[in-house]
Protein backbone atom coordinates (compact mmCIF):
# COMPACT_ATOMS: atom_id res chain seq x y z
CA UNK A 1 10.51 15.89 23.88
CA UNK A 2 9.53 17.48 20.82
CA UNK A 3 12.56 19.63 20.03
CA UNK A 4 14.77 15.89 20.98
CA UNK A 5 12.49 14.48 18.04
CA UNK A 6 12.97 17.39 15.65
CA UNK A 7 16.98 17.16 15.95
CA UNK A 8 16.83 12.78 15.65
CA UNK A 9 14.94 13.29 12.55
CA UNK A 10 17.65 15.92 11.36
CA UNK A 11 20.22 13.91 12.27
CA UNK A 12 18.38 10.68 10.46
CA UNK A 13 18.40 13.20 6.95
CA UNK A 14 22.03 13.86 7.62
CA UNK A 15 22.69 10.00 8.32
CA UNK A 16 21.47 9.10 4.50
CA UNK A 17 24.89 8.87 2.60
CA UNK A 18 25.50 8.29 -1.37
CA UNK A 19 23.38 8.42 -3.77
CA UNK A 20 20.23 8.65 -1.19
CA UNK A 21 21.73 12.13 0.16
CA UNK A 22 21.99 13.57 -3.37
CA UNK A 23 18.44 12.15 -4.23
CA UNK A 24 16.70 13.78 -1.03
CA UNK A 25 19.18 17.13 -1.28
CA UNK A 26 17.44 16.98 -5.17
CA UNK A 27 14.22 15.99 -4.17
CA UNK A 28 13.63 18.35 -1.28
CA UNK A 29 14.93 21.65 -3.30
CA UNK A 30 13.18 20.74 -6.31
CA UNK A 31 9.82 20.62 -3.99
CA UNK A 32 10.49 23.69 -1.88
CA UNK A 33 11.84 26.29 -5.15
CA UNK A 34 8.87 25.37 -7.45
CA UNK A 35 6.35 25.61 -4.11
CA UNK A 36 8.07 29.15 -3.31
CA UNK A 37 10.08 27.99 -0.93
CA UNK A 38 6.82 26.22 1.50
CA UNK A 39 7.17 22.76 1.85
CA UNK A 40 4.36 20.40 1.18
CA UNK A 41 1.60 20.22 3.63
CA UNK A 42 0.56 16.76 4.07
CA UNK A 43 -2.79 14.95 6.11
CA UNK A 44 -2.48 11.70 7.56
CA UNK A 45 -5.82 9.32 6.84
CA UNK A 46 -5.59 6.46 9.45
CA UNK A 47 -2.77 6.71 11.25
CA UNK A 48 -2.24 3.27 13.17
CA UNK A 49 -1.25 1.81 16.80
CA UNK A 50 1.65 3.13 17.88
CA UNK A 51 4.97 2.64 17.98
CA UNK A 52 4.13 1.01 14.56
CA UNK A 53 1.21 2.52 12.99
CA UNK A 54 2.09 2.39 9.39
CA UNK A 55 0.84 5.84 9.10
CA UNK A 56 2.16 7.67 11.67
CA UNK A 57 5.47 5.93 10.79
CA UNK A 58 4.93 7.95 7.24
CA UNK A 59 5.21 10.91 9.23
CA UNK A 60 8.23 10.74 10.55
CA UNK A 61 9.30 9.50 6.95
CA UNK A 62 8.04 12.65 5.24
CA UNK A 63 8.92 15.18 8.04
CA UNK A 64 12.80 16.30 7.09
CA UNK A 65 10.80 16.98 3.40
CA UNK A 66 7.26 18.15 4.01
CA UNK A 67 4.63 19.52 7.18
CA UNK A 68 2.07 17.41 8.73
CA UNK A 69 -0.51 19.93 8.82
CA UNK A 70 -3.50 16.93 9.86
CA UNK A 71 -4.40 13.85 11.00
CA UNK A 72 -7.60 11.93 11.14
CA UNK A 73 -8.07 8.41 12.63
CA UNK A 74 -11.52 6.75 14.31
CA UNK A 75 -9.65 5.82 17.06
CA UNK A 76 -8.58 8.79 19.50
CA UNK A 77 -6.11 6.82 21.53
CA UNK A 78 -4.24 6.64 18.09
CA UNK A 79 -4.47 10.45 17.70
CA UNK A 80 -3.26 11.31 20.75
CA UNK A 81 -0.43 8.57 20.21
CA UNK A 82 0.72 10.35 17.33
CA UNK A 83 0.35 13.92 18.20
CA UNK A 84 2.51 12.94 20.83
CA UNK A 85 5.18 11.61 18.24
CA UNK A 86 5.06 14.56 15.61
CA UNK A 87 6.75 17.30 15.84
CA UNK A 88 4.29 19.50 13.46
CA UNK A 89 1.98 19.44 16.09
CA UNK A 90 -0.88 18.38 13.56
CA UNK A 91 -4.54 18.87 14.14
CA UNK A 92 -6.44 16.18 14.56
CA UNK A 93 -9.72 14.60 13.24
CA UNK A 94 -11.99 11.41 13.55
CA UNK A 95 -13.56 12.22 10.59
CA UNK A 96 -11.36 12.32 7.58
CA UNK A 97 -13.76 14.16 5.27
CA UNK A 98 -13.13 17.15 7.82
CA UNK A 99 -9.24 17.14 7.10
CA UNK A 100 -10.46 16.72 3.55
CA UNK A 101 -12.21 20.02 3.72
CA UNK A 102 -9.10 21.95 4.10
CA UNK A 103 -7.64 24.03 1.32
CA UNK A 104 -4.31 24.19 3.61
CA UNK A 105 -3.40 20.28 2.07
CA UNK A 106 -1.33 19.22 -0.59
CA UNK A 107 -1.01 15.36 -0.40
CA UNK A 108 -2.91 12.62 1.61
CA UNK A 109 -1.68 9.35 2.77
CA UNK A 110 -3.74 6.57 3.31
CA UNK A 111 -3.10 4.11 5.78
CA UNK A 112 -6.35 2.76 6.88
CA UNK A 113 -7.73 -0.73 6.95
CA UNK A 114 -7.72 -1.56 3.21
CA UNK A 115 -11.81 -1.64 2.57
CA UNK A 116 -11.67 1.88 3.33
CA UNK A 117 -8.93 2.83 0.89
CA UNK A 118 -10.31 3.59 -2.50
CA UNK A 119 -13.09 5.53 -1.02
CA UNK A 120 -11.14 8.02 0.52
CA UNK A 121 -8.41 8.12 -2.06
CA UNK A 122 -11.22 9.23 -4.71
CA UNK A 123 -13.02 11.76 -1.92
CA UNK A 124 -9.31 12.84 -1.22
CA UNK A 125 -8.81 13.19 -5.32
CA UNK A 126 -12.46 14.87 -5.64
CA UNK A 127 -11.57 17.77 -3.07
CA UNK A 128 -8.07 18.31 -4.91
CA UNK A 129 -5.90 16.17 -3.28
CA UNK A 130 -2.63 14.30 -4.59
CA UNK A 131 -2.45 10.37 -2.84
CA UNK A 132 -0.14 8.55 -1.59
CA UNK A 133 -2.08 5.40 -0.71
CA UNK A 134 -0.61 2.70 1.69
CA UNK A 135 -0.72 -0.99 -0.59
CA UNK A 136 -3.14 -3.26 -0.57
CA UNK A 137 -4.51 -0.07 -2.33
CA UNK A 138 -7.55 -1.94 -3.34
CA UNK A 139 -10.53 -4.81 -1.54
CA UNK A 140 -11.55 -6.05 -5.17
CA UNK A 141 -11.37 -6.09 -8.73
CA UNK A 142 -14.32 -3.79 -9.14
CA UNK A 143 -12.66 -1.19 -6.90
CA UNK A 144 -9.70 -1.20 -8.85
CA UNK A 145 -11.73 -0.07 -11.96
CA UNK A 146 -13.19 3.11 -9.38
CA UNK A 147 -9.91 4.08 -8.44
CA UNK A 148 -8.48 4.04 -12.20
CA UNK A 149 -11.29 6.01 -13.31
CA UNK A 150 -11.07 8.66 -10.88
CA UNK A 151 -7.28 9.36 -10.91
CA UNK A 152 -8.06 10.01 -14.83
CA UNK A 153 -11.36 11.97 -13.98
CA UNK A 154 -9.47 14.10 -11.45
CA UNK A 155 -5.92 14.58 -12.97
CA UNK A 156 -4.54 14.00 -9.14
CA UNK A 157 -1.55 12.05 -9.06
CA UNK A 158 -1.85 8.74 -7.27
CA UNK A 159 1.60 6.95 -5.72
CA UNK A 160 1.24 3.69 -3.95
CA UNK A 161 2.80 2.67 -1.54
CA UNK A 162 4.78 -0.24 -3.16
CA UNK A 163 8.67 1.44 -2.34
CA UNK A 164 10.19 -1.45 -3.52
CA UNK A 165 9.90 0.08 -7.09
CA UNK A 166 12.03 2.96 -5.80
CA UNK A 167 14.89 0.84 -3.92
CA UNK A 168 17.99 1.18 -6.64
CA UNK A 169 18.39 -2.44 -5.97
CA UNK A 170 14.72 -4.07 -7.31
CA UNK A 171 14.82 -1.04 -9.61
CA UNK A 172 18.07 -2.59 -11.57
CA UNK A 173 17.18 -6.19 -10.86
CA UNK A 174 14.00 -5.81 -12.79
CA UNK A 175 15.92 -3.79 -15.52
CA UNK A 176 18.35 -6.66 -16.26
CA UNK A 177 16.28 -9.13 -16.38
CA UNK A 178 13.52 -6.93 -19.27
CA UNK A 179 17.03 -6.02 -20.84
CA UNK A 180 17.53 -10.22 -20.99
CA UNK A 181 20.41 -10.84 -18.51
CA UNK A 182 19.12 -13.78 -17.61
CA UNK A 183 18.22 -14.68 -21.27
CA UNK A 184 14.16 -15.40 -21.75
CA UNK A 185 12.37 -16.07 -18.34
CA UNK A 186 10.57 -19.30 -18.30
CA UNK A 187 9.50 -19.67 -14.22
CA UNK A 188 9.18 -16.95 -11.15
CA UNK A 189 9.19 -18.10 -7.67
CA UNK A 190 7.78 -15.65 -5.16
CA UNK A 191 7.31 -16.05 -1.75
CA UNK A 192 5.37 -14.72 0.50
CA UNK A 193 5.23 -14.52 4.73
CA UNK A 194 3.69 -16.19 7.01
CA UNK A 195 0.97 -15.42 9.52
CA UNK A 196 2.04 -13.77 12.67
CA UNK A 197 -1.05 -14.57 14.51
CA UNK A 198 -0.97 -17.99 16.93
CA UNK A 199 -4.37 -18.53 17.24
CA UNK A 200 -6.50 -18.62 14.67
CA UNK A 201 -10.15 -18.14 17.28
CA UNK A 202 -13.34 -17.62 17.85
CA UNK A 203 -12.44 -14.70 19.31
CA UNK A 204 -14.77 -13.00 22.34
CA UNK A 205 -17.39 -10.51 21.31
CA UNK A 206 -15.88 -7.25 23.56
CA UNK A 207 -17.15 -3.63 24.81
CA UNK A 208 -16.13 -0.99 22.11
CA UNK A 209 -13.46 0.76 23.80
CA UNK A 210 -14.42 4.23 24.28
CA UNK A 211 -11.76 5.75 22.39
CA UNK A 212 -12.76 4.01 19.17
CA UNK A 213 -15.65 4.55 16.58
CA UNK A 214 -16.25 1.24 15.82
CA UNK A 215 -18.89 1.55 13.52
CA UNK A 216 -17.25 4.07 11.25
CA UNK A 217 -14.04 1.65 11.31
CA UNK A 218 -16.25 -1.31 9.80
CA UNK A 219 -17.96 0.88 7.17
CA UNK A 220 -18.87 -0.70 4.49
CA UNK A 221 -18.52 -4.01 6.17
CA UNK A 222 -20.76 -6.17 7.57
CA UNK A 223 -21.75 -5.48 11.26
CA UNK A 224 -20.75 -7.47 14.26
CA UNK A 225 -19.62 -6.94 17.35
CA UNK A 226 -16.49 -5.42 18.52
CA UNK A 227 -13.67 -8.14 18.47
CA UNK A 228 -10.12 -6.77 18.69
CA UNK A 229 -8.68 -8.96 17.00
CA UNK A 230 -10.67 -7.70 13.98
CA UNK A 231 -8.96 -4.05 13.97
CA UNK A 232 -5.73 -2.06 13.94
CA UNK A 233 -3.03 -4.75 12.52
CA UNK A 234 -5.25 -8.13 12.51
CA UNK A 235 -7.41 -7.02 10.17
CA UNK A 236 -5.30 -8.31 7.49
CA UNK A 237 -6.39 -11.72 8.28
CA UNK A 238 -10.12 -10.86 7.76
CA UNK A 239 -11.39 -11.37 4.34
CA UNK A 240 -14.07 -8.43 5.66
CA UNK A 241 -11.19 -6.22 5.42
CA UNK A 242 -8.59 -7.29 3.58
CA UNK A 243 -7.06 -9.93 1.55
CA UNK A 244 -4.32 -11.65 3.92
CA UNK A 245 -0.48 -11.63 3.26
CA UNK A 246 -1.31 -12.76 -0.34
CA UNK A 247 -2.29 -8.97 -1.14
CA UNK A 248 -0.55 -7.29 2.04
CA UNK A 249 2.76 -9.01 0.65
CA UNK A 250 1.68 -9.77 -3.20
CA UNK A 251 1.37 -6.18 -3.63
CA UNK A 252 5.51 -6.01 -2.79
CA UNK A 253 6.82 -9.26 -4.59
CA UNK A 254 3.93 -9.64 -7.05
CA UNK A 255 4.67 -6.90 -8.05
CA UNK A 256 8.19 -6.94 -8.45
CA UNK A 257 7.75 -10.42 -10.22
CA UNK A 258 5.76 -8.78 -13.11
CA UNK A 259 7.50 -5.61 -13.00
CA UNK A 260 10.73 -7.92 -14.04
CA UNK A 261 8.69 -8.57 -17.99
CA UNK A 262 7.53 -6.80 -20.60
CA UNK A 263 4.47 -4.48 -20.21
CA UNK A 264 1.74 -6.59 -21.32
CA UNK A 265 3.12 -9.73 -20.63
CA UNK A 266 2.67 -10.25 -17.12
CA UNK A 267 -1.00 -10.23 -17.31
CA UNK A 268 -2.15 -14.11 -16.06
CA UNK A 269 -4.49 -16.07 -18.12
CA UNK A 270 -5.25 -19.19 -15.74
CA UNK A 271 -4.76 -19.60 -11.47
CA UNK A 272 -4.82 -22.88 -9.96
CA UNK A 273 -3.47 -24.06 -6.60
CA UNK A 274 -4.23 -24.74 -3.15
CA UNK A 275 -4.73 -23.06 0.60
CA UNK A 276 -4.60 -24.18 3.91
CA UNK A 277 -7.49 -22.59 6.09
CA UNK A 278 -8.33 -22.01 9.62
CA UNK A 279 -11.70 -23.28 9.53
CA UNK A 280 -12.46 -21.69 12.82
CA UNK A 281 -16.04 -19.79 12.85
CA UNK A 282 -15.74 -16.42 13.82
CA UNK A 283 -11.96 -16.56 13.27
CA UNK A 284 -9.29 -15.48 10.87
CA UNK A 285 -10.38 -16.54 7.54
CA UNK A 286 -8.25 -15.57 4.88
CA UNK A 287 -5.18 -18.39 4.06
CA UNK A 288 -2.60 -19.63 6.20
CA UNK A 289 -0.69 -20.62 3.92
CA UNK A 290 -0.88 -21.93 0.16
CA UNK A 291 0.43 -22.46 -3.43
CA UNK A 292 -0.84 -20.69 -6.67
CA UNK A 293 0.42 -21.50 -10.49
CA UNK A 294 -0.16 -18.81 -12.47
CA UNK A 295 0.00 -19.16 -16.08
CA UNK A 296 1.50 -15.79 -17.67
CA UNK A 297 2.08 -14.98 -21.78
CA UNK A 298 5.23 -17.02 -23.65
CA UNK A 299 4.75 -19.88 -21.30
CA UNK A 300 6.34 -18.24 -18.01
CA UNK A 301 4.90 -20.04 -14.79
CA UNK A 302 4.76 -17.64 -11.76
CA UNK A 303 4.37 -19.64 -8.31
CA UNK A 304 3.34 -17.90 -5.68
CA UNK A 305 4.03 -19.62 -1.86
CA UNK A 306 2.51 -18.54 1.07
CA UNK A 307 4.19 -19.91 4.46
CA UNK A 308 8.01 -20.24 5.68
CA UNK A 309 10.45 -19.01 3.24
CA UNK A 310 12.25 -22.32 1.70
CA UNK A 311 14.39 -19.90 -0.53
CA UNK A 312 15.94 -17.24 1.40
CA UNK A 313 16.23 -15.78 5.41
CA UNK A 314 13.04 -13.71 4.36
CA UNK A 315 10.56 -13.81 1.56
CA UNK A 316 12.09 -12.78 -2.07
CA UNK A 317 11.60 -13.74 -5.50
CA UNK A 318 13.60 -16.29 -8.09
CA UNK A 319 14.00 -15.46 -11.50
CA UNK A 320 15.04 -18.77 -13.32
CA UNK A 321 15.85 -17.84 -17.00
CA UNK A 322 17.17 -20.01 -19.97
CA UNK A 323 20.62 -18.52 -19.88
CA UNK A 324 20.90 -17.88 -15.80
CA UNK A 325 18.46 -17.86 -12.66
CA UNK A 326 18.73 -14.79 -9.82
CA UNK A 327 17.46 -14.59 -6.43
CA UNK A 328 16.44 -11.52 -4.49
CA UNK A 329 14.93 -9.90 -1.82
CA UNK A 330 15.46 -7.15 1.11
CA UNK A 331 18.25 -8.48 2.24
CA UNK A 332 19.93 -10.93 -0.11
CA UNK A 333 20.60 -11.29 -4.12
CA UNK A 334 22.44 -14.68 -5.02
CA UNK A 335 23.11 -15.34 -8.63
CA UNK A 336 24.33 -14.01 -12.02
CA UNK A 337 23.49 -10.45 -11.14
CA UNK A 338 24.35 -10.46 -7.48
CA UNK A 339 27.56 -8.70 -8.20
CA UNK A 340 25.69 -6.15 -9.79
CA UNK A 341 23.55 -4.45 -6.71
CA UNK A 342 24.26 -2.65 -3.83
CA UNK A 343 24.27 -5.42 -0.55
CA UNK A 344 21.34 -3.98 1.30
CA UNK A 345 17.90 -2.19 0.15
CA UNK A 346 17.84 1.41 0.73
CA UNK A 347 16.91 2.13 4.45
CA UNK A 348 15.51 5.98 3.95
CA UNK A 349 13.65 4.25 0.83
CA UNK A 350 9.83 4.81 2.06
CA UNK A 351 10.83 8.85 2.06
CA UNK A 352 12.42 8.49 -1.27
CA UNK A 353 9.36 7.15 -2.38
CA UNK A 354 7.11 9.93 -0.96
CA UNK A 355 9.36 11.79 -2.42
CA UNK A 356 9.28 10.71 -5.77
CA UNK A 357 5.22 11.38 -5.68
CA UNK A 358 6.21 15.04 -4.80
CA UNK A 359 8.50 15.40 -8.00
CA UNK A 360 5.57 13.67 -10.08
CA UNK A 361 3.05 15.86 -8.57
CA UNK A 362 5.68 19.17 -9.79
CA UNK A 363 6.59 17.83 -13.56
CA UNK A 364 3.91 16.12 -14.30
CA UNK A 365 5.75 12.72 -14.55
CA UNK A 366 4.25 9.37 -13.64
CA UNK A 367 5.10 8.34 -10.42
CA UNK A 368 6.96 5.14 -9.51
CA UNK A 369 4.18 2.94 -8.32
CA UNK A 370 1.29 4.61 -10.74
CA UNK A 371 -1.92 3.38 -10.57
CA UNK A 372 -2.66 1.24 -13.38
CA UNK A 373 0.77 -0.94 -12.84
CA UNK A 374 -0.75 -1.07 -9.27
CA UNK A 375 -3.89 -2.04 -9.46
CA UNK A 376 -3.10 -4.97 -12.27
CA UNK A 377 -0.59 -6.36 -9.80
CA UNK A 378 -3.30 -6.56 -7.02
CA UNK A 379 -6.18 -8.48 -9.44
CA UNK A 380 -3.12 -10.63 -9.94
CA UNK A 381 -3.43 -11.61 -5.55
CA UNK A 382 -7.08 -10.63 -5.60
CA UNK A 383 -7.91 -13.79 -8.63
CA UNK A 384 -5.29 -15.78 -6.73
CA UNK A 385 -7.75 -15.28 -3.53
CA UNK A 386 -10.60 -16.44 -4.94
CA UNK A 387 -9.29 -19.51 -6.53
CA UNK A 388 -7.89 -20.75 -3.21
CA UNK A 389 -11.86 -19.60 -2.01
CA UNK A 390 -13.10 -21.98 -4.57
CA UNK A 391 -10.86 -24.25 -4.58
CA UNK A 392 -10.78 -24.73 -8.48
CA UNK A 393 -8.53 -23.15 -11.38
CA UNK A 394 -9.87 -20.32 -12.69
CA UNK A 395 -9.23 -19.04 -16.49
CA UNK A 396 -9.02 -14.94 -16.18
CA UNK A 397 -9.57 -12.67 -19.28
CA UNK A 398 -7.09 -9.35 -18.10
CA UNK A 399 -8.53 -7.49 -20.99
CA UNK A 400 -11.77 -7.58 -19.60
CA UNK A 401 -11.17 -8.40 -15.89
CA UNK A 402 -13.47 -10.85 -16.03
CA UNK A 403 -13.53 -14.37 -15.58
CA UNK A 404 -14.53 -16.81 -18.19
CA UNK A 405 -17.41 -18.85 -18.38
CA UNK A 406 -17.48 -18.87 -14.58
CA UNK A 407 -20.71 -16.20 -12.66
CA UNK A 408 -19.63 -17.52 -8.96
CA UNK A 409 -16.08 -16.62 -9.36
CA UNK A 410 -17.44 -13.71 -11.06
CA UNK A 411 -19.37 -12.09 -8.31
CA UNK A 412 -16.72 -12.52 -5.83
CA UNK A 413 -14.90 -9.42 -8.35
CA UNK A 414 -17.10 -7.04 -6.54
CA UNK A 415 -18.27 -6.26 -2.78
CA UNK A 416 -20.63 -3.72 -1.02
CA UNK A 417 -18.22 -0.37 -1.27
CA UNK A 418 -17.34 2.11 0.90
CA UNK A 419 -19.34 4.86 -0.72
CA UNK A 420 -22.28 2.61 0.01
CA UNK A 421 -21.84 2.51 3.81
CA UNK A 422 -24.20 3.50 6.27
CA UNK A 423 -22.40 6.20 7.59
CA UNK A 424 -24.04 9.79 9.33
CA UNK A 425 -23.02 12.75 7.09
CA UNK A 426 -20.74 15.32 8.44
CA UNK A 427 -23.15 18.01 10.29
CA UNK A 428 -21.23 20.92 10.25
CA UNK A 429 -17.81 20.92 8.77
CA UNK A 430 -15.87 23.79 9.80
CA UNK A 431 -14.14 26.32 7.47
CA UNK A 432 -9.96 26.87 7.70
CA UNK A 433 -9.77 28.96 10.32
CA UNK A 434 -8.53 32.46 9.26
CA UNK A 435 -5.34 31.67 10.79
CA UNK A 436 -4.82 29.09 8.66
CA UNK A 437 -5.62 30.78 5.84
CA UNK A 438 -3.57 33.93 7.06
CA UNK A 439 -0.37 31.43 7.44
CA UNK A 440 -1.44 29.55 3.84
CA UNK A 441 -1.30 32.73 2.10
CA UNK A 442 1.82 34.15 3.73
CA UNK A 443 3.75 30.76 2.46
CA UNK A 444 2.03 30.45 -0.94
């Protein structure tokens, strides 16, 4: 099975034509000559259900450019999953501050539930690490602030995972539009998913499945019982956990949205709008769907829908300018600069994103989706949260990501962290075993 796997993802390298075959042909030498010729050795923090774990789909992503030397997840049926899927044959771990300990790892990705995110990116960063971080890269405001201030403490490079700011065609549509194509931009339409849960709860109280650490999975989060519905991919709809498809999609077209203006002036200054709500106790609790107005510099409006796309086949974003308006999103681009972009977004473009952390990590460039563009774009979905919360408009001071003249809103910027959890030190972590280090030194 394994040696099946290794030739599909050789063929899938071979498949990428164009442009995307020159990039990873230029990517993948540039890596291997200034690494002597070893590829980068990458550990996999939370690696997800399979067939779609988000993180063990990152493996086979990386694969045709790097070695999956580790994984660590708290769930062992996921491990196993995986192991079975990779053809690196990885070691595995169910407690990622073991696969930290290595000296035989170049690059992390995160995939894990997001509340667990900026603590291991800076514990990744603090034992040497370069990140790639799955988005929502960040729970709250406050962590935001963490995360900044370690990736400048460090010097690590941090890449989120936001590809859309690698696919050539968001890339050029938010070029034209700062170069004025569409003549000044006075409104932004985004919209977002919906839900693809059907019932919203109470959900049954459940044994912990023997496979799964299920304390270590809530961390930092309050404790209840085990509830499936709470883990793996519905944890998006907990506010426990996560921030709901406003951040898990906002961190995609948010981003793209303010991406499309001039650096500092995409920063909001007021939020209002509205959110429909389960209601349910003991259920899914962030929004179902909803409507924010956000009030951005030189009088641009950016409204932000949650719910069935009325726009497009699939969720996008609408530019409406004085001169012109422009639609786009994965799969379609109507308007003035339609004719401009390639039809479809770039299939292999989650490797040419990894990729483009690798090149950042060997020139010293900053990466694609760096972490201060990153973490503004999620305050932009986390203050858009907690005015639907509220239910009130909110005015937000970017400068000093605060809100003003408002303490409730303001404590809801901040929540217990990771680093705070209650969770039993590692005992005994083992050295690199002098294999490893035997192979590690033989490729250096």
């Amino acid at each position: 099975m394994k040696s099946s796997r290794r030739r599909l993802l050789a063929g899938a390298a071979v498949a990428v034509g164009g442009g995307a075959a020159f990039a990873f042909r230029r990517y993948r030498n540039h890596a291997l000559i200034t690494r002597g010729f070893r590829p980068t050795r990458v550990g996999v923090i939370g690696v997800g259900a399979a067939p779609g774990g988000r993180g063990v789909g990152m493996c086979f992503y990386v694969t045709p450019h790097a070695k999956v030397v580790a994984l660590a997840d708290v769930d062992k049926t996921h491990l196993q999953n995986a192991v079975d899927q990779i053809y690196d044959n990885p070691d595995t771990y169910t407690d990622y501050r073991e696969l930290l300990n290595r000296d035989d790892i170049d690059v992390v990705i995160i995939a894990t539930p997001t509340h667990w995110k900026v603590k291991i990116a800076i514990d990744a960063m603090n034992a040497g690490k370069d990140v790639y971080c799955e988005k929502p890269i960040t729970l709250t405001v406050a962590e935001g602030e963490e995360l900044k201030s370690a990736v400048r403490s460090t010097g690590r490079m941090f890449q989120a995972g936001t590809q859309q700011r690698t696919d050539a065609r968001f890339v050029k549509a938010c070029r034209l539009i700062r170069d004025g194509q569409l003549g000044k931009i006075r409104r932004i339409v985004v919209e977002l998913p919906s839900v693809t849960w059907t019932e919203p709860g109470p959900f049954a109280i459940k044994p912990v499945p023997e496979s799964l650490d299920w304390k270590t999975w809530l961390g930092s989060a309050p404790t209840v019982g085990y509830q499936e519905e709470r883990c793996h991919y519905n944890w998006r709809y907990w506010f426990d956990y996560a921030g709901g498809k406003l951040c898990g999609w906002g961190a995609h077209h948010i981003d793209i949205a303010r991406w499309a203006l001039p650096d500092g002036e995409n920063h909001p200054s007021r939020v209002d709008g509205q959110g429909r709500f389960s209601g349910v106790q003991g259920g899914y609790d962030t929004p179902i769907t909803f409507e924010l107005n956000y009030a951005l510099p030189n009088d641009v409006t950016m409204v932000v829908r949650g719910g069935k796309p009325k726009l497009g086949k699939q969720p996008g974003i609408l530019f409406e300018g004085e001169e012109s308006e422009f639609y786009i999103s994965r799969s379609e681009a109507r308007g003035k600069l339609a004719e401009k972009l390639v039809a479809q977004s770039d299939p292999q473009v989650s490797a040419h994103h990894f990729l483009n952390l690798i090149e950042s990590i060997e020139t010293g460039a900053k990466p694609h989706s760096d972490v201060d563009s990153q973490v503004d774009s999620m305050n932009t979905c986390h203050i858009g949260n907690i005015c639907l919360r509220l239910g009130r408009p909110l005015q937000w001071d970017a400068d000093e990501r605060r809100f003003i003249d408002d303490e409730e809103a303001n404590a809801m910027l901040t929540r217990k962290s990771a680093s705070e959890s209650d969770i039993s030190p590692v005992s005994q972590i083992s050295p690199v075993s002098d294999e490893l280090s035997a192979a590690s030194e033989a490729t250096s």
